[in-house]
N, C-alpha and C. Protein backbone atom coordinates (compact mmCIF):
# COMPACT_ATOMS: atom_id res chain seq x y z
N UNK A 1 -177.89 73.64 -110.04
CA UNK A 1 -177.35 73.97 -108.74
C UNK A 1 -175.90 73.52 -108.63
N UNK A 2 -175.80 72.31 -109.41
CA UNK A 2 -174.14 71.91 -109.31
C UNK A 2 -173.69 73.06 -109.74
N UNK A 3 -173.52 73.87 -111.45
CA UNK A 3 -172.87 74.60 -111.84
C UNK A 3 -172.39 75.53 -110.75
N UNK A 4 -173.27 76.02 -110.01
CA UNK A 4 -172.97 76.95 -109.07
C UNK A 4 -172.02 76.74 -108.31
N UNK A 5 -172.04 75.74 -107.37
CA UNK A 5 -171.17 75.42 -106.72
C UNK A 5 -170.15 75.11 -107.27
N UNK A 6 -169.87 73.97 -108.77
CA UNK A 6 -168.70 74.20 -109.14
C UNK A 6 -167.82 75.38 -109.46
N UNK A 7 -168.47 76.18 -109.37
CA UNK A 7 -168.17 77.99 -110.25
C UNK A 7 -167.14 78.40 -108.73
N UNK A 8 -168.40 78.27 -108.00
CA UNK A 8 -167.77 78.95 -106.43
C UNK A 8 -166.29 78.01 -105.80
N UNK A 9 -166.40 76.65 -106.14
CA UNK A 9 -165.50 76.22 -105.73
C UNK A 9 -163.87 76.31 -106.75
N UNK A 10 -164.24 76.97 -108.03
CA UNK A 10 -163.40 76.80 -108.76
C UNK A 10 -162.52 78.23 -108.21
N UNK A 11 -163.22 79.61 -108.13
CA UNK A 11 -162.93 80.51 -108.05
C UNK A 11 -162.18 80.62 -106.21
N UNK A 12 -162.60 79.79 -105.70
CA UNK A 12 -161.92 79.95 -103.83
C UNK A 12 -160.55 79.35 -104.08
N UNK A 13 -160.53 78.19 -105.20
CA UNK A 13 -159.29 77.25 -104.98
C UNK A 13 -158.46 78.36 -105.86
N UNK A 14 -158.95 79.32 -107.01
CA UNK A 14 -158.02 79.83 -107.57
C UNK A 14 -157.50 81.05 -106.50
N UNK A 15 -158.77 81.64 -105.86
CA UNK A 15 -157.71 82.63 -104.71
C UNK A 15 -157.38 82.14 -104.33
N UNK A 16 -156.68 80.90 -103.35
CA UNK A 16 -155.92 80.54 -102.37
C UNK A 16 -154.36 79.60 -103.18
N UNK A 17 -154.47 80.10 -104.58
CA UNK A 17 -153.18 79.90 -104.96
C UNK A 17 -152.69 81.36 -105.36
N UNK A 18 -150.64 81.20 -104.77
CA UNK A 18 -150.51 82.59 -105.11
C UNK A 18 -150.25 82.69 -106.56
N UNK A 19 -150.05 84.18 -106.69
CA UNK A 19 -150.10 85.07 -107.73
C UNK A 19 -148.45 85.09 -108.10
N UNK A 20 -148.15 84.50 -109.26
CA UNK A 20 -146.57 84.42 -109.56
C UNK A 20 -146.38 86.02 -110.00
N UNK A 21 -145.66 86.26 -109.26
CA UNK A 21 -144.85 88.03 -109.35
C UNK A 21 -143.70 87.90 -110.75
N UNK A 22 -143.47 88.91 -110.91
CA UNK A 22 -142.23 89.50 -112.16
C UNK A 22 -141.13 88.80 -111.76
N UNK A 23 -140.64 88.87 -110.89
CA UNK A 23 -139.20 88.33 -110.23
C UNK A 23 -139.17 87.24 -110.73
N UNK A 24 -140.52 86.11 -110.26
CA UNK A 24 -140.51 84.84 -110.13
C UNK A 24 -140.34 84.30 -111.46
N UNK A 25 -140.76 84.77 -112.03
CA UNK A 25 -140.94 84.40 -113.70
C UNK A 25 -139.83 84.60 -114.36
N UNK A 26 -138.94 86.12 -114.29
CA UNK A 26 -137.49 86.32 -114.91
C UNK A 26 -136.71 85.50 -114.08
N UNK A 27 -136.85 85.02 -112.95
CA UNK A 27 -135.51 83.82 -112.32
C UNK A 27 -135.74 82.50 -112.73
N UNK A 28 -137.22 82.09 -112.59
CA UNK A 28 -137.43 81.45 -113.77
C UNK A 28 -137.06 80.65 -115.12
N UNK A 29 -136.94 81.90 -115.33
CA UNK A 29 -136.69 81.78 -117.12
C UNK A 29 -135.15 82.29 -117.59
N UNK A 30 -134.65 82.39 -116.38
CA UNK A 30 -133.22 82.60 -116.38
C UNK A 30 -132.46 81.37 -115.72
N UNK A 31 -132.87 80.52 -114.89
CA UNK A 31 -132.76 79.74 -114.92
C UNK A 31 -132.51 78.51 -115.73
N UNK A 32 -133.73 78.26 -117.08
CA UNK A 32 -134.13 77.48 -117.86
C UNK A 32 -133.35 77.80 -118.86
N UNK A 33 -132.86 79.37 -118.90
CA UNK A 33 -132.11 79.66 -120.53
C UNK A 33 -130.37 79.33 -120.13
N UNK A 34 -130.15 79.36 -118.43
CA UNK A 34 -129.08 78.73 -118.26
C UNK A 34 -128.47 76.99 -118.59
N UNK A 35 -129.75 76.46 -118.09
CA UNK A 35 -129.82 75.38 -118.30
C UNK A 35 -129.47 74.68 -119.96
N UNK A 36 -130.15 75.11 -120.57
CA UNK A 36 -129.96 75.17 -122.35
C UNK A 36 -128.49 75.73 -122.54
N UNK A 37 -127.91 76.33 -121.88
CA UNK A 37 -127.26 76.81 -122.49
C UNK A 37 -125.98 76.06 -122.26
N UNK A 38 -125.96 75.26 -120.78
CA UNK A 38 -124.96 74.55 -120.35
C UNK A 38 -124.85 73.60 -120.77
N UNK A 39 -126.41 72.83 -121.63
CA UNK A 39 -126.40 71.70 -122.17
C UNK A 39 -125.43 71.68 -123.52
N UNK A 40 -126.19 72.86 -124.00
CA UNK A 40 -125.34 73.10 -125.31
C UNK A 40 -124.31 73.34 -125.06
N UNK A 41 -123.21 73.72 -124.21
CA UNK A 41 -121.69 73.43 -124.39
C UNK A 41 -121.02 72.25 -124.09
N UNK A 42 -121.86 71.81 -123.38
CA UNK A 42 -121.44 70.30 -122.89
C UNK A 42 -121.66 69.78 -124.09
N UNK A 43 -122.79 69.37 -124.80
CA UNK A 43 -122.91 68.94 -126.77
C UNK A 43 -121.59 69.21 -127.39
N UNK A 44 -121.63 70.42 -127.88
CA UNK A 44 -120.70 71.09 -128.31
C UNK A 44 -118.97 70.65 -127.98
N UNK A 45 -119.02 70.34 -126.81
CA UNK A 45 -117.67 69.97 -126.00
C UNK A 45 -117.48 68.13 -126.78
N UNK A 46 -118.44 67.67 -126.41
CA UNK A 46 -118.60 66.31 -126.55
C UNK A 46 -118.41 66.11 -128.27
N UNK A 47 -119.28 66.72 -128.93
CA UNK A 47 -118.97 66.66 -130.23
C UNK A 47 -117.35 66.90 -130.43
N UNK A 48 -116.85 68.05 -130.26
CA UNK A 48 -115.53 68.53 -130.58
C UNK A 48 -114.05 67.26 -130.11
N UNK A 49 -114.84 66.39 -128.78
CA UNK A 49 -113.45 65.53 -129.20
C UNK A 49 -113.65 64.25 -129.54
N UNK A 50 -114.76 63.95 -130.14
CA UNK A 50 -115.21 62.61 -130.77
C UNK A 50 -114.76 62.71 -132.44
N UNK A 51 -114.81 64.60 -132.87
CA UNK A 51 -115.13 64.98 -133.85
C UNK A 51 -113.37 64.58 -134.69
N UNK A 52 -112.41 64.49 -133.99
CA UNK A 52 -111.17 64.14 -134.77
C UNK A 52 -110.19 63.29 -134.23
N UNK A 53 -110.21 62.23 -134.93
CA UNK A 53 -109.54 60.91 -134.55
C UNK A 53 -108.06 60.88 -134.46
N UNK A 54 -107.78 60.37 -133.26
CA UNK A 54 -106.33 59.96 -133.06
C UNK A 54 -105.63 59.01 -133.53
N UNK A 55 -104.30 59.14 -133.66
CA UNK A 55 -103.62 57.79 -133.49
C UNK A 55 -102.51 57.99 -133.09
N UNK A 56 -101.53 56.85 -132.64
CA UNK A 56 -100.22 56.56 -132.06
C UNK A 56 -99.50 57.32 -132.88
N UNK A 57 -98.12 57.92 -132.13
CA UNK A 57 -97.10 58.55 -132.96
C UNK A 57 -95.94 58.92 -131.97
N UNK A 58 -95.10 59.00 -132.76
CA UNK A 58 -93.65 58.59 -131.39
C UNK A 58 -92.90 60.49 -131.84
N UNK A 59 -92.63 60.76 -130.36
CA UNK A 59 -92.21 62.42 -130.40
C UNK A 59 -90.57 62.17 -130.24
N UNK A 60 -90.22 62.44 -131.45
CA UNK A 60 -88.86 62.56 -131.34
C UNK A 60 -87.80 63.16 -130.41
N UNK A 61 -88.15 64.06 -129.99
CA UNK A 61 -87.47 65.21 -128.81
C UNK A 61 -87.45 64.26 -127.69
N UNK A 62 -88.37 63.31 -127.56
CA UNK A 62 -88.63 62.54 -125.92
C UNK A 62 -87.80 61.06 -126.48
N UNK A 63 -87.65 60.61 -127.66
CA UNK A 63 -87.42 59.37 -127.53
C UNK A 63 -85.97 59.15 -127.72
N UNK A 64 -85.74 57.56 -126.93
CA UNK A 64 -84.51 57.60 -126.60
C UNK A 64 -83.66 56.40 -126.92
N UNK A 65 -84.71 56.08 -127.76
CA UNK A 65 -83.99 54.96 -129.06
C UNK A 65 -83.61 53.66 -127.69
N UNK A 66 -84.66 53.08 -127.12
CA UNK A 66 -84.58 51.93 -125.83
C UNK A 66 -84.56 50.67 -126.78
N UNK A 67 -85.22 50.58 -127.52
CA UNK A 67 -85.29 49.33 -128.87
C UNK A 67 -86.83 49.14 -128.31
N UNK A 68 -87.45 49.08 -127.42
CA UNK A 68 -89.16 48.22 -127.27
C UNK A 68 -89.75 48.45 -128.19
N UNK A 69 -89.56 49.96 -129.02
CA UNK A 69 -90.34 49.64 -130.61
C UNK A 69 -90.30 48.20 -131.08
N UNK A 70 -89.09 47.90 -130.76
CA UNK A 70 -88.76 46.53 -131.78
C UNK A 70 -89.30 45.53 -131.46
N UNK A 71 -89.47 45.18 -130.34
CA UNK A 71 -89.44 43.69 -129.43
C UNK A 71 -91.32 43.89 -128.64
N UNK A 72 -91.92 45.32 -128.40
CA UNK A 72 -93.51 45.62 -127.86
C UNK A 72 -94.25 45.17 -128.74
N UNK A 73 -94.06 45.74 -130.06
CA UNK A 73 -95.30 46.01 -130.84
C UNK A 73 -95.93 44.62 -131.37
N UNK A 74 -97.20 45.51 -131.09
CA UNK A 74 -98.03 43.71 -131.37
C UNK A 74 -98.05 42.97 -132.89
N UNK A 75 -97.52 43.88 -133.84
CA UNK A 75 -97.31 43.50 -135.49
C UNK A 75 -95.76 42.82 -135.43
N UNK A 76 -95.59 41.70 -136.19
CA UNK A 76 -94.43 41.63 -136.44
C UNK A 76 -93.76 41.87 -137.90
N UNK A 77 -92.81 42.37 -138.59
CA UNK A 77 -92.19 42.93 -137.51
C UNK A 77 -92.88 44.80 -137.05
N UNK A 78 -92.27 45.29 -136.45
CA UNK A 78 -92.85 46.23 -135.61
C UNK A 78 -93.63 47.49 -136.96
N UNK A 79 -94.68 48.14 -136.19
CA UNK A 79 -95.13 49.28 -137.24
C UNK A 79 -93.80 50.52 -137.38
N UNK A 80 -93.22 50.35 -136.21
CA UNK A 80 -92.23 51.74 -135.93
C UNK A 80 -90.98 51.77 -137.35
N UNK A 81 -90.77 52.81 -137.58
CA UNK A 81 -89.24 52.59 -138.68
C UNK A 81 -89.11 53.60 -138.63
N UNK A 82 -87.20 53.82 -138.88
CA UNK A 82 -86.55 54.33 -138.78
C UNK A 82 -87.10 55.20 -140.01
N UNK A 83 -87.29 56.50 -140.02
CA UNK A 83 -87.14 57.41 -141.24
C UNK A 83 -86.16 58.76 -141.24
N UNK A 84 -86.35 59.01 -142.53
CA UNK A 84 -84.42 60.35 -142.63
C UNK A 84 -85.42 61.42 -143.18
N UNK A 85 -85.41 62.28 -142.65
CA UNK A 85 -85.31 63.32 -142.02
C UNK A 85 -84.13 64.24 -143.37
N UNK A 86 -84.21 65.05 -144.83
CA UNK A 86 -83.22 64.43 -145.76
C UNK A 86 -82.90 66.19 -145.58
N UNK A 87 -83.94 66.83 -145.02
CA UNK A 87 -83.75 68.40 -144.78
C UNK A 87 -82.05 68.45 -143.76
N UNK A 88 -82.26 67.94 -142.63
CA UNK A 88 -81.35 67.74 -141.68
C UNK A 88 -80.09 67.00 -141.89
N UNK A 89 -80.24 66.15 -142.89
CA UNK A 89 -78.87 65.21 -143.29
C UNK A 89 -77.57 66.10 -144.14
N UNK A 90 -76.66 65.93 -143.51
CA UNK A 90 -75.64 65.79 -144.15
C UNK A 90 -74.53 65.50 -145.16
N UNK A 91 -75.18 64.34 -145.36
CA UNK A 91 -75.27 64.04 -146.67
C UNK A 91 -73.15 63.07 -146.50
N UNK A 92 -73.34 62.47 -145.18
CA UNK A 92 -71.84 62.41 -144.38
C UNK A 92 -71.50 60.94 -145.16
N UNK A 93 -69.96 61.18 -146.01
CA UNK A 93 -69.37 59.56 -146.04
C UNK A 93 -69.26 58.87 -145.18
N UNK A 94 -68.85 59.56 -143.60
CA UNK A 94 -68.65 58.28 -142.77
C UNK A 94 -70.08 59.01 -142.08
N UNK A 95 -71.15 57.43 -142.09
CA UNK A 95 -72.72 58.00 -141.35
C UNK A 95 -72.68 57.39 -139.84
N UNK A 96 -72.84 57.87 -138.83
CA UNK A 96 -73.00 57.00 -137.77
C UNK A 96 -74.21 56.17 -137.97
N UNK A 97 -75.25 56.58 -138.25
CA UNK A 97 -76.30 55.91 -138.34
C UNK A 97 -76.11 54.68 -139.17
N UNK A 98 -75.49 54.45 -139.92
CA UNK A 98 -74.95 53.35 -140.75
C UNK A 98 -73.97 52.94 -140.30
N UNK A 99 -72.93 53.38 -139.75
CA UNK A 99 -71.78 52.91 -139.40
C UNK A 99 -71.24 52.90 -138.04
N UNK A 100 -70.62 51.59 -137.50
CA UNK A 100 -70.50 51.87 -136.16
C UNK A 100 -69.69 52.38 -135.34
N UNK A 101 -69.28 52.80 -134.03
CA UNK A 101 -68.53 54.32 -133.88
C UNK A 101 -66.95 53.55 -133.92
N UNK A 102 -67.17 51.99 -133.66
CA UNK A 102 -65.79 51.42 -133.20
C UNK A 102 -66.02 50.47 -134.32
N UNK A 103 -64.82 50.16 -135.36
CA UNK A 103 -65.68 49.43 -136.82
C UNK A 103 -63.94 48.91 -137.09
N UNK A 104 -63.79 48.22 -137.99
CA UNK A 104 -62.42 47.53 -138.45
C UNK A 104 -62.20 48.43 -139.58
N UNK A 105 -62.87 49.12 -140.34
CA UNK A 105 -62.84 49.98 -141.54
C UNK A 105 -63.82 50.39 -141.82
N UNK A 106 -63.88 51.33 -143.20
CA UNK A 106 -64.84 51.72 -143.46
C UNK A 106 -65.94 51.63 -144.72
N UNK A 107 -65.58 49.94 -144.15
CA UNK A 107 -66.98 49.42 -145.30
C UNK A 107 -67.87 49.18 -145.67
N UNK A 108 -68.93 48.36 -146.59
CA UNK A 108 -70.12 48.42 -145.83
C UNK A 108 -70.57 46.42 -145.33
N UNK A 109 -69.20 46.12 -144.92
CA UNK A 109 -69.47 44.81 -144.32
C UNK A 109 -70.24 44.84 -142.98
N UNK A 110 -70.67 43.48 -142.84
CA UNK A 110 -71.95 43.25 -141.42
C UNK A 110 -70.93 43.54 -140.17
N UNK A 111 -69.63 43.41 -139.87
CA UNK A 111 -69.09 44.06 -138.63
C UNK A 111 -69.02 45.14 -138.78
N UNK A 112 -69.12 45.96 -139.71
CA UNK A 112 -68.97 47.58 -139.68
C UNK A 112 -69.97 48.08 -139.55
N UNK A 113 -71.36 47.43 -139.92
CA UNK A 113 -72.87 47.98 -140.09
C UNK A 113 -73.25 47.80 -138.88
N UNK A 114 -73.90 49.38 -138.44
CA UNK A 114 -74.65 49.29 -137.36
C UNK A 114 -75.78 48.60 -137.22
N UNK A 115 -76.53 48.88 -138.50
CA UNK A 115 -77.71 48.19 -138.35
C UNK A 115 -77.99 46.57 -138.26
N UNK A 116 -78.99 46.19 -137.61
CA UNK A 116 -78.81 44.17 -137.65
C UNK A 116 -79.05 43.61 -138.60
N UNK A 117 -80.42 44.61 -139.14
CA UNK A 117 -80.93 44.00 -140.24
C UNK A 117 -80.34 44.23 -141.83
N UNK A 118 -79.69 45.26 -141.64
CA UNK A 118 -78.73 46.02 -143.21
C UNK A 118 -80.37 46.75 -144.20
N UNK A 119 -81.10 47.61 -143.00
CA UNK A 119 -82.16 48.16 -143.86
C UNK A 119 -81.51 49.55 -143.77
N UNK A 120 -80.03 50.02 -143.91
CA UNK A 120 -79.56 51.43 -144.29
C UNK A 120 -78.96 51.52 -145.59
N UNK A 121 -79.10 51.30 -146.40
CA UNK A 121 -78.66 51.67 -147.92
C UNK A 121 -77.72 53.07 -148.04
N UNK A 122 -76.64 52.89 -149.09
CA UNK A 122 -76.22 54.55 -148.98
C UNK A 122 -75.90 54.46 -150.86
N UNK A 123 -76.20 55.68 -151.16
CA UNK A 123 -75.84 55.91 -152.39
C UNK A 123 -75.01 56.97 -152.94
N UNK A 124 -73.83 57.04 -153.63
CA UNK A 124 -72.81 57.82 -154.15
C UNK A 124 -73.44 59.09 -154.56
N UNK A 125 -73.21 60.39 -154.51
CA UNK A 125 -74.03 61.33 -154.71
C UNK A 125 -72.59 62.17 -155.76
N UNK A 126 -72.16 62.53 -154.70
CA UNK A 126 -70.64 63.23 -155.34
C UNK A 126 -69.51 62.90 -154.27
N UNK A 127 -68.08 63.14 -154.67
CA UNK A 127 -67.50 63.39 -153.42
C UNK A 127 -67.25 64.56 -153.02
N UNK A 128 -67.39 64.16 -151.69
CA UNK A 128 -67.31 63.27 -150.48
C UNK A 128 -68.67 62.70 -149.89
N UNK A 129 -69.93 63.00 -150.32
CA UNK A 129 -71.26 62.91 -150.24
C UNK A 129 -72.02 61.64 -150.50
N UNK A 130 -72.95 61.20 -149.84
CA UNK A 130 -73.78 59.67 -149.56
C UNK A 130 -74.85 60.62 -149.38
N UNK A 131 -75.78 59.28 -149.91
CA UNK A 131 -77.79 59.75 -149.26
C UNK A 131 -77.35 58.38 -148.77
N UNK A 132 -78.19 58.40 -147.75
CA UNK A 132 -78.77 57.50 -146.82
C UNK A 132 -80.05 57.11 -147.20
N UNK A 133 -80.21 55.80 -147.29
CA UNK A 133 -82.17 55.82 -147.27
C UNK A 133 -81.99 54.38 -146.64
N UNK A 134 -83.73 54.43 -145.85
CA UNK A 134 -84.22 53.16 -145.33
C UNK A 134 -85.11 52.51 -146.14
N UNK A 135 -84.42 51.05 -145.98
CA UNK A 135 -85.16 49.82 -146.81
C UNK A 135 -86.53 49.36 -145.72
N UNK A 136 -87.85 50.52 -145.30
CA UNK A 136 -88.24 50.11 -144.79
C UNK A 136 -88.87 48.83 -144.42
N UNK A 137 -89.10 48.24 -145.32
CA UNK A 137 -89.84 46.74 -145.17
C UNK A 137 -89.06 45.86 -144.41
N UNK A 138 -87.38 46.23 -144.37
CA UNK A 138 -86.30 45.31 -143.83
C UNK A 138 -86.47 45.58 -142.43
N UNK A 139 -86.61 46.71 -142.14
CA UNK A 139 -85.83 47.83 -141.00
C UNK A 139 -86.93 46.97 -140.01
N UNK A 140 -86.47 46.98 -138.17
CA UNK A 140 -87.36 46.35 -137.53
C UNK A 140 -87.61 47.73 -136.33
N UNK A 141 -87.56 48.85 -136.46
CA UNK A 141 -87.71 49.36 -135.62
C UNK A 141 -86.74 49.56 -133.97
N UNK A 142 -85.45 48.99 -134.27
CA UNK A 142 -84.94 48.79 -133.04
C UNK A 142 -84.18 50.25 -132.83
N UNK A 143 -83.98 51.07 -133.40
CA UNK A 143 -83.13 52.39 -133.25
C UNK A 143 -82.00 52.82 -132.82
N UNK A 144 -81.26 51.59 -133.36
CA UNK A 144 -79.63 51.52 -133.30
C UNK A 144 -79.40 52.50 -134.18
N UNK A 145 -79.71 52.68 -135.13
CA UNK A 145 -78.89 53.73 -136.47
C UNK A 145 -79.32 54.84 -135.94
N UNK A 146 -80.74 55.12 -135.25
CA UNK A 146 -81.45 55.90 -134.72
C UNK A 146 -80.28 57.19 -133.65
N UNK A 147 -79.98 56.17 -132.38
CA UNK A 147 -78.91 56.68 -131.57
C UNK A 147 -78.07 57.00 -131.89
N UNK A 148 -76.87 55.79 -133.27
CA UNK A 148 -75.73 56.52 -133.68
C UNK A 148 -75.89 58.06 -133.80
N UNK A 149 -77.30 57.96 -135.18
CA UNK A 149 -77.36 59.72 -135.80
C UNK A 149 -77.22 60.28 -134.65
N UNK A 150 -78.06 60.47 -133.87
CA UNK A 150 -78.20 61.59 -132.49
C UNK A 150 -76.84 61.70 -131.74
N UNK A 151 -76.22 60.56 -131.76
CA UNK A 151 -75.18 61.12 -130.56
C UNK A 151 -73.63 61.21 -131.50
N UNK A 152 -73.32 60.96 -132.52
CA UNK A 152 -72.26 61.35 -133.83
C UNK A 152 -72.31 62.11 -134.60
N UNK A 153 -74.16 62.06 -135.44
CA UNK A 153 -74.22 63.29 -136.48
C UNK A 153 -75.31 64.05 -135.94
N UNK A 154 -76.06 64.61 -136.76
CA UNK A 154 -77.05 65.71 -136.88
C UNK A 154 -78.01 65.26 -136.54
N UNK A 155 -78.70 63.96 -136.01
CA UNK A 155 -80.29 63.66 -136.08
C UNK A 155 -80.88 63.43 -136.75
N UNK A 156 -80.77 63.58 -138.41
CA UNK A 156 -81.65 63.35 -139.58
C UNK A 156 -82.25 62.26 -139.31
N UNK A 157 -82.09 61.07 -138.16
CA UNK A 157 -82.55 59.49 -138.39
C UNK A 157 -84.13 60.02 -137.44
N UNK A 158 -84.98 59.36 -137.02
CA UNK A 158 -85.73 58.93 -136.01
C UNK A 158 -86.58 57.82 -136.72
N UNK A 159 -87.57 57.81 -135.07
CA UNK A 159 -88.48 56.71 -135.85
C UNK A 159 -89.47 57.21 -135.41
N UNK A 160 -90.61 56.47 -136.39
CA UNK A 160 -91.87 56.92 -135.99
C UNK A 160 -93.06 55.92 -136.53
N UNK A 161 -94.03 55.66 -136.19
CA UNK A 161 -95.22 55.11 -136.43
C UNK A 161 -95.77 54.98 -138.02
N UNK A 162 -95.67 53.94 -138.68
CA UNK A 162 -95.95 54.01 -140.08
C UNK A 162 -97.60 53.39 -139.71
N UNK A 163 -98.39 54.34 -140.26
CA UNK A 163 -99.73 54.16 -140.53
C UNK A 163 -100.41 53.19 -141.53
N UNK A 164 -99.69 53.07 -141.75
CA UNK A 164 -100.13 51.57 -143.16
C UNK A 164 -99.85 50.09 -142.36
N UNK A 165 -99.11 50.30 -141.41
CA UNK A 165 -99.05 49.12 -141.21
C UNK A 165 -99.66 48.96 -139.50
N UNK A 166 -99.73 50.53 -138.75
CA UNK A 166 -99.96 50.03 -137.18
C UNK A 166 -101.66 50.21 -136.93
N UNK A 167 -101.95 49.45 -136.11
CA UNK A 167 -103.44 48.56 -136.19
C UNK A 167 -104.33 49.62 -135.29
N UNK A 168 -103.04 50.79 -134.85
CA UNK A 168 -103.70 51.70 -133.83
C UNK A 168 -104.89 50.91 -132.72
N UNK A 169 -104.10 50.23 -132.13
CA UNK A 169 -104.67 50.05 -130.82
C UNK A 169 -105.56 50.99 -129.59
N UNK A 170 -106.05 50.33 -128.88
CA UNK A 170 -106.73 51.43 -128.05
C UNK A 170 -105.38 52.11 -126.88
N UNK A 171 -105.38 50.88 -126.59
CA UNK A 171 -104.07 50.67 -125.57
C UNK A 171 -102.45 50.36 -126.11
N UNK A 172 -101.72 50.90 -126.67
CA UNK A 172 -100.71 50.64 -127.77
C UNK A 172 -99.44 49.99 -126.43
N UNK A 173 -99.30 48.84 -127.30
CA UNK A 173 -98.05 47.93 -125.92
C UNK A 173 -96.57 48.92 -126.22
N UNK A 174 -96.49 49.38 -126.99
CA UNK A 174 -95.28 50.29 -126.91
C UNK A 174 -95.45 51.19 -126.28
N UNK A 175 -96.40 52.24 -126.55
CA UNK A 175 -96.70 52.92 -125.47
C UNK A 175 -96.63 52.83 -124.01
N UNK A 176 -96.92 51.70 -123.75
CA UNK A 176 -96.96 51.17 -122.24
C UNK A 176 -95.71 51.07 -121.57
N UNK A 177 -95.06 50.38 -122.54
CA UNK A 177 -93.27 49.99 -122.25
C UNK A 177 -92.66 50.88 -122.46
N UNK A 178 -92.90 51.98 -123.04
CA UNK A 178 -92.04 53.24 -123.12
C UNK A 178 -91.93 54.10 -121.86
N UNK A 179 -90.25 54.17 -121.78
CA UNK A 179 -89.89 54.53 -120.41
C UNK A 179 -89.59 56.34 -120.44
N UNK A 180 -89.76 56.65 -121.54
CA UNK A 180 -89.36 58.23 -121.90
C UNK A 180 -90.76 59.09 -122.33
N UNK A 181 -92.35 57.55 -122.41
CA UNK A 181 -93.35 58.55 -122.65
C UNK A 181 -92.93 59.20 -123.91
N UNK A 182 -92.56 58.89 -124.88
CA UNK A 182 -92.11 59.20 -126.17
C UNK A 182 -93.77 59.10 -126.97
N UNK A 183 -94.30 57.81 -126.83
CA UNK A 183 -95.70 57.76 -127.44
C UNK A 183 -96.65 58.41 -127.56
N UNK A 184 -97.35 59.38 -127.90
CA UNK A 184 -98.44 60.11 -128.11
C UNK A 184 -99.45 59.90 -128.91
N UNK A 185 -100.73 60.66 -128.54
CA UNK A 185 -101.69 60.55 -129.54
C UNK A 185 -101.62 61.79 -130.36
N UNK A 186 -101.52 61.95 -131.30
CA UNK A 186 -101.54 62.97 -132.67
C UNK A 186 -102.95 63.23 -133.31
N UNK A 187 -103.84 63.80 -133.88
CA UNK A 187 -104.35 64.31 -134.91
C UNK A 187 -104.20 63.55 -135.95
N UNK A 188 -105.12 62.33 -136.32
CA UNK A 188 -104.83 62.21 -137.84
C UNK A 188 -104.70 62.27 -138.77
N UNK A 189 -105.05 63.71 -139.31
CA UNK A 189 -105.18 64.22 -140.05
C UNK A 189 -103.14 64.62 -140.17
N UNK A 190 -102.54 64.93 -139.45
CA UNK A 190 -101.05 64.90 -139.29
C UNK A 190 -100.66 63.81 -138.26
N UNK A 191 -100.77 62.71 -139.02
CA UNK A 191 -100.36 61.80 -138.09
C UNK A 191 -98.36 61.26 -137.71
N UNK A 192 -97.84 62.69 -138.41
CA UNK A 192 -96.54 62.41 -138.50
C UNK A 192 -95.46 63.55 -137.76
N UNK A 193 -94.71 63.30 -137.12
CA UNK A 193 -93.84 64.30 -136.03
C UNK A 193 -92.37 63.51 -136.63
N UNK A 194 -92.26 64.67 -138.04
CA UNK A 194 -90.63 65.13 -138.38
C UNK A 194 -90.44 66.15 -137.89
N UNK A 195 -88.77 65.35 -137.70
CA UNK A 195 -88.02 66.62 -137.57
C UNK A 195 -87.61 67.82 -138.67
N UNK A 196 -87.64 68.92 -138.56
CA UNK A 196 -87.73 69.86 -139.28
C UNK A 196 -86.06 70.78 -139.21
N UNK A 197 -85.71 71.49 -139.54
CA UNK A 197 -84.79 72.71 -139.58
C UNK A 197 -85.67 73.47 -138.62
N UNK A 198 -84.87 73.73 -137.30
CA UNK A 198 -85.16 75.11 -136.83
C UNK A 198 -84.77 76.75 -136.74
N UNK A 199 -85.91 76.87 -137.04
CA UNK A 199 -86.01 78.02 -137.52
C UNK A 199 -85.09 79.25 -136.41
N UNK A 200 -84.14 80.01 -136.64
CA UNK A 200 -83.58 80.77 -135.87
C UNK A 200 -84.09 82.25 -136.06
């Protein structure tokens, strides 16, 4: 006699639930395939900028040679150095970047040298012609030779972030102190912003 009644009571509770229609089921399930689908770009999103690592790197076009490379950075002496740029050089006997604009002559004594530290080397090529190169290990990042180039010669000088030696911080103190926003995060994979020949 139970069966019975369980039978009857099974079958009243199932009529008095409704009957899910076509609609209900495709909004449904359009719903749920939205859902998946938003997840997965959000994944997708999340993967893509975890997926390639940054680091510090100084944009030449913005920087304005202030010296805090020299005196911020938490390494001593600084990760930043002056590098040449050898596409763009000149290849000039008298270099601003080496030499200073107001000088007693034109030698390579410490009142004539721009630089503090004497990390600009020049070597006889032909005349009238010098290479320039930096003694980086000397050089402290302050971008005195930096400014000469830019505002006397061609620009071949800047500076930029040497990866061997900067600890890539989360929060980089040069960055912070930089008043031109010169600092950026780069792609490590090219973690370097030379200047190039532009292209006309």
């Amino acid at each position: 006699m139970s069966d019975i009644s369980d039978t009857t009571n099974r079958s009243v509770a199932s009529a008095d639930k409704p009957k899910a229609s076509r609609r209900d089921f495709v909004a449904g399930a359009a719903r749920f395939g939205g859902l998946v689908i938003a997840g997965g770009a959000l994944a997708s999103l999340a993967r893509g900028s975890r997926s390639e690592p940054t680091v510090w790197q100084i944009d030449p076009a913005k920087c304005i040679q202030c010296g805090k490379c020299a005196t911020e950075c938490v390494i001593t002496p600084s990760a930043v150095k002056c590098v040449h740029a050898y596409a763009l050089c000149g290849y000039c006997k008298l270099c601003f970047g080496l030499f200073k604009d107001k000088r007693t002559g034109n030698t390579l004594a410490a009142e004539d040298n721009r630089c503090p530290v004497d990390a600009i080397k020049r070597r006889f090529v032909e005349d009238p012609f010098y290479e320039m190169f930096i003694d980086e290990p000397a050089c402290i990042g302050c971008g005195i030779c930096v400014k000469g180039c830019n505002r006397f010669g061609n620009g071949s000088l800047h500076l930029q972030v040497r990866h061997d030696r900067c600890v890539n911080c989360n929060q980089c103190a040069i960055a912070k102190a930089c008043p031109s926003q010169a600092f950026v995060r780069v792609p490590a994979s090219k973690p370097y912003l030379i200047r190039t020949l532009r292209k006309s």
